[in-house]
N, C-alpha and C. Protein backbone atom coordinates (compact mmCIF):
# COMPACT_ATOMS: atom_id res chain seq x y z
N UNK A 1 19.33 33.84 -2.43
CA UNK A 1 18.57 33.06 -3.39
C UNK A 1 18.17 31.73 -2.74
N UNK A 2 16.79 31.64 -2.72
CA UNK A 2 16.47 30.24 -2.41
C UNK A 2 16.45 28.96 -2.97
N UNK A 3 17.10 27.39 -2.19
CA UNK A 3 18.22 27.01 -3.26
C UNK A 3 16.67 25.95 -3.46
N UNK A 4 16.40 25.45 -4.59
CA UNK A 4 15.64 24.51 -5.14
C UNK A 4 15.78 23.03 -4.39
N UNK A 5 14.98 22.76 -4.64
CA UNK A 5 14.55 21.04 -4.48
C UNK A 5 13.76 20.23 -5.60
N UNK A 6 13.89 18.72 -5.28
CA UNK A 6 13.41 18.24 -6.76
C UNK A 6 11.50 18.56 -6.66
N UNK A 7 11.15 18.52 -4.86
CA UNK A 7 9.86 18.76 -5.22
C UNK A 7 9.06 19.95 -5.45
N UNK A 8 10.05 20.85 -5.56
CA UNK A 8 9.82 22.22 -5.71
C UNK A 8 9.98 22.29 -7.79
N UNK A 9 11.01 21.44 -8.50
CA UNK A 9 10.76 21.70 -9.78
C UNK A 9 9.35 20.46 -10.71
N UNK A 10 9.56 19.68 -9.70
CA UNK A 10 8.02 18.30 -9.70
C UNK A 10 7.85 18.23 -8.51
N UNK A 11 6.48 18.59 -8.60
CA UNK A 11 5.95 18.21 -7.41
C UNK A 11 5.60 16.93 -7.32
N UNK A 12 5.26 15.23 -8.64
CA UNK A 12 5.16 14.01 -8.26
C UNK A 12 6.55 13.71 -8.11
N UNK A 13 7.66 14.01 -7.76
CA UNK A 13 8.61 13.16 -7.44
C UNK A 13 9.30 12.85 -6.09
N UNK A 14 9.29 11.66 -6.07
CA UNK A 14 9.36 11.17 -4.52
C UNK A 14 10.90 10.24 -4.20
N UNK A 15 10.94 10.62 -3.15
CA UNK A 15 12.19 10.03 -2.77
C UNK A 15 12.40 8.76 -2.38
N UNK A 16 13.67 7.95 -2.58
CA UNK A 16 13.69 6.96 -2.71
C UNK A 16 13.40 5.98 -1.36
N UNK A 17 12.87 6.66 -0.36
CA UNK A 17 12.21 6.15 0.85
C UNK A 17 10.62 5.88 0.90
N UNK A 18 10.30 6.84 -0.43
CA UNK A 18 8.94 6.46 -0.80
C UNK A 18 8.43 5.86 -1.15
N UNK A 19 9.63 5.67 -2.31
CA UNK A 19 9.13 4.77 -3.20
C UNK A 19 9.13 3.03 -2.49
N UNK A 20 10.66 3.09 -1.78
CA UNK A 20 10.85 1.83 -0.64
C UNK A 20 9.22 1.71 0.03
N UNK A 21 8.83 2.56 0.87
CA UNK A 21 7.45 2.49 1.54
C UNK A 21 6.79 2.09 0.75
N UNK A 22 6.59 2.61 -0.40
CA UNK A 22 5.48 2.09 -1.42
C UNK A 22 5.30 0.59 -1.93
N UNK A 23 6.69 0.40 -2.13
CA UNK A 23 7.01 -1.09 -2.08
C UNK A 23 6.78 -2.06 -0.94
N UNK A 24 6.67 -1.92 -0.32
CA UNK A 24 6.84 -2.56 1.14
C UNK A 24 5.06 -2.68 1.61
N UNK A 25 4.21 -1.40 1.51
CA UNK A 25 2.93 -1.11 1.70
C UNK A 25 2.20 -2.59 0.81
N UNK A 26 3.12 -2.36 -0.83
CA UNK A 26 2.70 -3.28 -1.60
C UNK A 26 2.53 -4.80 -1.25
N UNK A 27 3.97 -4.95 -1.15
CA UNK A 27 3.99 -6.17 -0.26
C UNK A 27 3.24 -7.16 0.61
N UNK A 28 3.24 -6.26 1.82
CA UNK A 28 2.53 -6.35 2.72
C UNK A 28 0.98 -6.29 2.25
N UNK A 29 0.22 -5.71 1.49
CA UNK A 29 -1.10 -5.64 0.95
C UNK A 29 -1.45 -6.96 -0.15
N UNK A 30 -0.24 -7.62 -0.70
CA UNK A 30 -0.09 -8.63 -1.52
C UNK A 30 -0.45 -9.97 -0.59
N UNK A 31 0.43 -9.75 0.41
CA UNK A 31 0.06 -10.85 1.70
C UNK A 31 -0.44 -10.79 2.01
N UNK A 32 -1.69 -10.00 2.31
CA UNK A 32 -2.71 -9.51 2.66
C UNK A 32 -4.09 -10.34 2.22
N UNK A 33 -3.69 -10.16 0.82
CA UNK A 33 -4.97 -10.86 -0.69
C UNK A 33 -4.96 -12.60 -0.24
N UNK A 34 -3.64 -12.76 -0.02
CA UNK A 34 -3.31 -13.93 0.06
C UNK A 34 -3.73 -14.81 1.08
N UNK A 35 -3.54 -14.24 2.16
CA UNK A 35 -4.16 -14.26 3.42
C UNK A 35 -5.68 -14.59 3.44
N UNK A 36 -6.18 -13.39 2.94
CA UNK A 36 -7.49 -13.60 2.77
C UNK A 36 -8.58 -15.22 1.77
N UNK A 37 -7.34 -15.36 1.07
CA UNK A 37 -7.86 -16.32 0.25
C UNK A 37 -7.50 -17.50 0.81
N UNK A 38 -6.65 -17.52 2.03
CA UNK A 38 -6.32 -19.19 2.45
C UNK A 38 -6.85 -19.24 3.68
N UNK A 39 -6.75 -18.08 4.54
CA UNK A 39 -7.19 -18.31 5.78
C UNK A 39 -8.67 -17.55 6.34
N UNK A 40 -9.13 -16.61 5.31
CA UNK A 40 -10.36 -15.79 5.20
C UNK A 40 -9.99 -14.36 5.93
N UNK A 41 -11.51 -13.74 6.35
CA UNK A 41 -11.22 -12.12 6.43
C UNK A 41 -10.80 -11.99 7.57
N UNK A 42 -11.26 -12.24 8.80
CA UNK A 42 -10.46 -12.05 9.63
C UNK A 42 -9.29 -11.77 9.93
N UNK A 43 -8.16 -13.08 9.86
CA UNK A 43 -6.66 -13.02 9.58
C UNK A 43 -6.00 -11.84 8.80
N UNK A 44 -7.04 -11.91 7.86
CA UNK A 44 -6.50 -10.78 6.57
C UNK A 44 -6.73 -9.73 6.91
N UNK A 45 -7.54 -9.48 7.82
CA UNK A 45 -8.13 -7.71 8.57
C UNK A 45 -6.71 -7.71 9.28
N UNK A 46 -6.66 -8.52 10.16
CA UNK A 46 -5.30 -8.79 11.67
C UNK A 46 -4.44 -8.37 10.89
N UNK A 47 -3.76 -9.28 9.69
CA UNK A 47 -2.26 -8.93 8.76
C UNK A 47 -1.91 -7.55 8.79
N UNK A 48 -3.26 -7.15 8.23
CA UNK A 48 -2.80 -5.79 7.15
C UNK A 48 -2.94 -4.82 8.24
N UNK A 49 -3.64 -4.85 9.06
CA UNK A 49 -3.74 -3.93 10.60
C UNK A 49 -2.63 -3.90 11.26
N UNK A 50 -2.00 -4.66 11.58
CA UNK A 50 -0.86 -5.41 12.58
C UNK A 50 0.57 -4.79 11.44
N UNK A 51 -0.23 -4.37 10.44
CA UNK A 51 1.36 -3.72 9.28
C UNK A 51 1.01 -2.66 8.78
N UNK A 52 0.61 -1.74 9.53
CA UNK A 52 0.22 -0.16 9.17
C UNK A 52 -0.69 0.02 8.31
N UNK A 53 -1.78 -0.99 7.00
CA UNK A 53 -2.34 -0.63 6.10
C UNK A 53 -3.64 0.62 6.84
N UNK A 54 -3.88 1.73 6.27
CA UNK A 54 -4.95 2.10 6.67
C UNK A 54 -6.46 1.33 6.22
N UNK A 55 -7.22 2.02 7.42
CA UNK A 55 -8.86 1.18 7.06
C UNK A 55 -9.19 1.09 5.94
N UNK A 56 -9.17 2.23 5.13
CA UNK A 56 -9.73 2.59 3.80
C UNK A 56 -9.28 1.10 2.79
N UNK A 57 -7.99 1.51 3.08
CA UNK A 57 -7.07 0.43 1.89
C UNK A 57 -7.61 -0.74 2.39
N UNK A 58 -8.17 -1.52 3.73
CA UNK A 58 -8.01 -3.01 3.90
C UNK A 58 -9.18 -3.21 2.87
N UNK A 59 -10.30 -1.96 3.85
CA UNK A 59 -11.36 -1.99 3.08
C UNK A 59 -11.56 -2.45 1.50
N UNK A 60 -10.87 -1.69 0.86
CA UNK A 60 -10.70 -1.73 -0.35
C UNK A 60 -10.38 -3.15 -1.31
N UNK A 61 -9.16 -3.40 -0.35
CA UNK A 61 -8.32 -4.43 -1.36
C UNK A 61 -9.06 -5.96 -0.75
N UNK A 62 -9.90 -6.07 0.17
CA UNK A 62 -10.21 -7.03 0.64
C UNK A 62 -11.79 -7.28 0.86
N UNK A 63 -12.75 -6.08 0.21
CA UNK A 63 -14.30 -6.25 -0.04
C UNK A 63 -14.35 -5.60 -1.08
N UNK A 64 -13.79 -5.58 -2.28
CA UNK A 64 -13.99 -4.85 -3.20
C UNK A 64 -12.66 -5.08 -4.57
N UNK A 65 -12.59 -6.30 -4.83
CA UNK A 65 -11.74 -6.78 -5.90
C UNK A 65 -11.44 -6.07 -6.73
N UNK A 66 -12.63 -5.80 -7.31
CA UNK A 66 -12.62 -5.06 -8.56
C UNK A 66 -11.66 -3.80 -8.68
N UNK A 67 -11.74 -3.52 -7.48
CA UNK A 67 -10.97 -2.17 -7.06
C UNK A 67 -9.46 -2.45 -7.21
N UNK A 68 -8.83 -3.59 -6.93
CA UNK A 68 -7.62 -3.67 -6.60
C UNK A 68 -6.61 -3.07 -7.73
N UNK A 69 -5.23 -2.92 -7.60
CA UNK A 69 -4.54 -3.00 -8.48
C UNK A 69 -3.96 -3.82 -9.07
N UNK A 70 -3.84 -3.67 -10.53
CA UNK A 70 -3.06 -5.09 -11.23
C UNK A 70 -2.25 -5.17 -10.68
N UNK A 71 -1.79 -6.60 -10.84
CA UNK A 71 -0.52 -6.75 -9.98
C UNK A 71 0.46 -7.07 -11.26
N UNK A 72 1.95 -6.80 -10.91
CA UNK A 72 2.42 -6.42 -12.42
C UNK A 72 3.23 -7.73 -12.31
């Protein structure tokens, strides 16, 4: 018998390294905004590059506000 896993009975549930990454991605993308607003785009491209964000996301969170996520 093949023995189960949690992502085998949910497939959205993620482990608590994910969720850590997710946090951390956050973070780092928070400093990011921040960045951008004191020191401009450049720096803020360098930050979020220099900390794994992919293109898409700099793209996103840093020419396209509207897009961002609330921040909670």
């Amino acid at each position: 018998m093949k023995s189960l896993h949690a992502q085998d009975i949910h497939p959205r549930a993620v482990s608590v390294s994910e969720l850590r990454s997710n946090a951390d991605q956050r973070d780092v993308v928070t400093r990011g905004i921040a960045t951008l607003c004191e020191l401009g785009v450049v720096p803020a491209v360098e930050y979020l590059k220099s900390n794994g964000v992919r293109p898409k996301v700099i793209e996103r969170v840093l020419l396209e506000p509207e897009r961002r996520r609330a921040l909670a």
